[in-house]
Protein backbone atom coordinates (compact mmCIF):
# COMPACT_ATOMS: atom_id res chain seq x y z
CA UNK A 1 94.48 99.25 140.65
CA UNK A 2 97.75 99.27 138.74
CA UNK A 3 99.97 101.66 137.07
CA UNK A 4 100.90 101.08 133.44
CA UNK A 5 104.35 101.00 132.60
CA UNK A 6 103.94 102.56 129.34
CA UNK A 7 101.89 105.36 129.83
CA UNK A 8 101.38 105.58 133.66
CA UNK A 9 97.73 105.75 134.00
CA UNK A 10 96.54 103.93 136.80
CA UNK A 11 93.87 101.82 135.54
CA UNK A 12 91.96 98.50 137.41
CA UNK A 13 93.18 95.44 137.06
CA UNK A 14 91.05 94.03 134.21
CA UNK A 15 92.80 96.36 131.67
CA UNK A 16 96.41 94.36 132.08
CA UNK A 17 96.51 90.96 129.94
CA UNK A 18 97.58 88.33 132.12
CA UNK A 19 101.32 87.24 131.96
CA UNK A 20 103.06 83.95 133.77
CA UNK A 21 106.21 85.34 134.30
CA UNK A 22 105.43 88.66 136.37
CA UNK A 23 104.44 88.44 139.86
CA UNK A 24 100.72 89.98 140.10
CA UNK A 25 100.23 87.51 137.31
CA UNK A 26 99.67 90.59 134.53
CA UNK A 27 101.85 92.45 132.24
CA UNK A 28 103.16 95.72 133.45
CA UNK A 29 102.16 97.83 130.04
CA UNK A 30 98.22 98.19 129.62
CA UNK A 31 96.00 96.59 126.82
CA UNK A 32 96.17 99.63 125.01
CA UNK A 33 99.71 99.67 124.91
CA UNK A 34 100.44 96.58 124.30
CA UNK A 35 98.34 96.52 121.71
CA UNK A 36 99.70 99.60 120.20
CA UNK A 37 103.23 97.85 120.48
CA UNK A 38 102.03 95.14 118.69
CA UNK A 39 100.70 97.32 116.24
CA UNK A 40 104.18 99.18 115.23
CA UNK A 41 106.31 95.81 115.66
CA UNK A 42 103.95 94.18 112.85
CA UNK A 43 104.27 97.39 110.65
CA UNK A 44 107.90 97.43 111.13
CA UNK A 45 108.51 93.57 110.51
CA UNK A 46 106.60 93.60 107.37
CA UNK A 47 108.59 96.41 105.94
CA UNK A 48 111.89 94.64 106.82
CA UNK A 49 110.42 91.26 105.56
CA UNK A 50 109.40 93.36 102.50
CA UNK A 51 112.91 95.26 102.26
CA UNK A 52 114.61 91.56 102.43
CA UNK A 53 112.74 89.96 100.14
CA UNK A 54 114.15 92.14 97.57
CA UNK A 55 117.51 91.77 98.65
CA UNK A 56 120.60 89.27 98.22
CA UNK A 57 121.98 87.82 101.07
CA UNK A 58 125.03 88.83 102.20
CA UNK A 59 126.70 85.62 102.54
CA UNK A 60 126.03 84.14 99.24
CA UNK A 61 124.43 86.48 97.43
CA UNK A 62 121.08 84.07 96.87
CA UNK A 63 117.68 85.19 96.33
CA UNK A 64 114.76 85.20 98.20
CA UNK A 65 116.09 86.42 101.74
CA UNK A 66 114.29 87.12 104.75
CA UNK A 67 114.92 89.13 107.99
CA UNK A 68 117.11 87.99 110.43
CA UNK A 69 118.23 89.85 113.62
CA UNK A 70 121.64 90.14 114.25
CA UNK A 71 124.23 90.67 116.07
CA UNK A 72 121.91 89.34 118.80
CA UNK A 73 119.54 86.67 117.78
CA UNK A 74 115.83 87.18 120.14
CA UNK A 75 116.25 83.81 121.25
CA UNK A 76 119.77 84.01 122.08
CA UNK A 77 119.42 87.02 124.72
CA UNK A 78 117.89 89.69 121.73
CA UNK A 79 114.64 89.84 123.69
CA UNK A 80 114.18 93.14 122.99
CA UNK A 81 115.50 93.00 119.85
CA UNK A 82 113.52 94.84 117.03
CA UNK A 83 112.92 95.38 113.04
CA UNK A 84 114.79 98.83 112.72
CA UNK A 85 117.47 98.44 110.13
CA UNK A 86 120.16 98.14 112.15
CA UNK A 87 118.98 95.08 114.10
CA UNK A 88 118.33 93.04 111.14
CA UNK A 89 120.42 92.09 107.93
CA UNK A 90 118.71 90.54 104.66
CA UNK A 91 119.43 86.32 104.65
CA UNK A 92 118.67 83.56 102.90
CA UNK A 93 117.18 80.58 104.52
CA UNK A 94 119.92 78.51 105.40
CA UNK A 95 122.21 81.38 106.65
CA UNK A 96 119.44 82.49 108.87
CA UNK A 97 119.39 79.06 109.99
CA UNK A 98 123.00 78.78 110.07
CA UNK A 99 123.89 82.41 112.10
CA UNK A 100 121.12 81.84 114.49
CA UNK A 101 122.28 78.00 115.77
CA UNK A 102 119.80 75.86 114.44
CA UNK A 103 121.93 73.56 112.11
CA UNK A 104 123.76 72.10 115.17
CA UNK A 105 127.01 72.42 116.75
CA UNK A 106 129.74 70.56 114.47
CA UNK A 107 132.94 71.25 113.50
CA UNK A 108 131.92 71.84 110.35
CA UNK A 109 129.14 73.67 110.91
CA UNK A 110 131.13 76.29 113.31
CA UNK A 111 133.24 76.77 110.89
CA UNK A 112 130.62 77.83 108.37
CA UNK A 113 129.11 80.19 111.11
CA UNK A 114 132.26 81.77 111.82
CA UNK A 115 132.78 82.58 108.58
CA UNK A 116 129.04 83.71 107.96
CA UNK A 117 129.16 86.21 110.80
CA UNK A 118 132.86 87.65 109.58
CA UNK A 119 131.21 87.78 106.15
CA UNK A 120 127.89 89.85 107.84
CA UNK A 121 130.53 91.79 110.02
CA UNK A 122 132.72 93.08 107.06
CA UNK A 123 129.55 93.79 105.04
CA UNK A 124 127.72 96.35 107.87
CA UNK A 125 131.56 97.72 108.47
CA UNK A 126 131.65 98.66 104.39
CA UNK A 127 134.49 96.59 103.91
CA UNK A 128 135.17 94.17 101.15
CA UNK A 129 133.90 90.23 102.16
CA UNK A 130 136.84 88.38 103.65
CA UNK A 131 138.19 85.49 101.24
């Protein structure tokens, strides 16, 4: 028997989904909440993929845009990072790319993050975009 970290019911051991990083070998919420989890994160990514399709990014203003979590990327400590409007702005590809570290680490390329993030920064402040 184990008790689910979710709701607290304590339920036998076949209702946890396995999991390789806990130490029982099973995930501390139940099947029934994770799946309800899963259920809500889904609903709320599609409205925010939805939402940034039909936005411009706010670095360059470009056209389609997707998603992308910020300040705190999911794979750069955001783990728990969600799709509520305030953990996401709307960018295009290659400022997703850009904010979240995948277009390497030159000079160049820090420089364009930098200003990417002050440009993101200003935007969710309300001020004008830096020059």
């Amino acid at each position: 028997m184990k008790t689910c970290a979710k709701c607290w019911r304590e339920l036998s051991l076949e209702n946890f989904l396995a999991s390789n990083s806990s130490k029982d070998g099973l995930m501390g919420s139940c099947r029934e909440c994770e799946a309800a989890r899963r259920r809500d994160r889904g609903r709320t990514h599609r409205t925010a993929s939805r939402i940034a399709f039909e936005s411009d990014c706010l670095v360059c203003g470009a056209t389609p845009c997707e998603p992308c979590h910020y300040p705190t990327h999911r794979g750069m400590g955001g783990a728990k990072a969600g799709w509520t409007n305030a953990e996401w702005v709307p960018l295009c590809r290659y400022h997703h790319d850009l904010v979240d570290g995948r277009l390497g680490v030159s000079p160049f390329i820090e420089e364009q993050r930098r200003l990417a993030k002050e440009t993101i920064d200003a935007h969710r402040s309300g001020a004008q975009r830096p020059e």
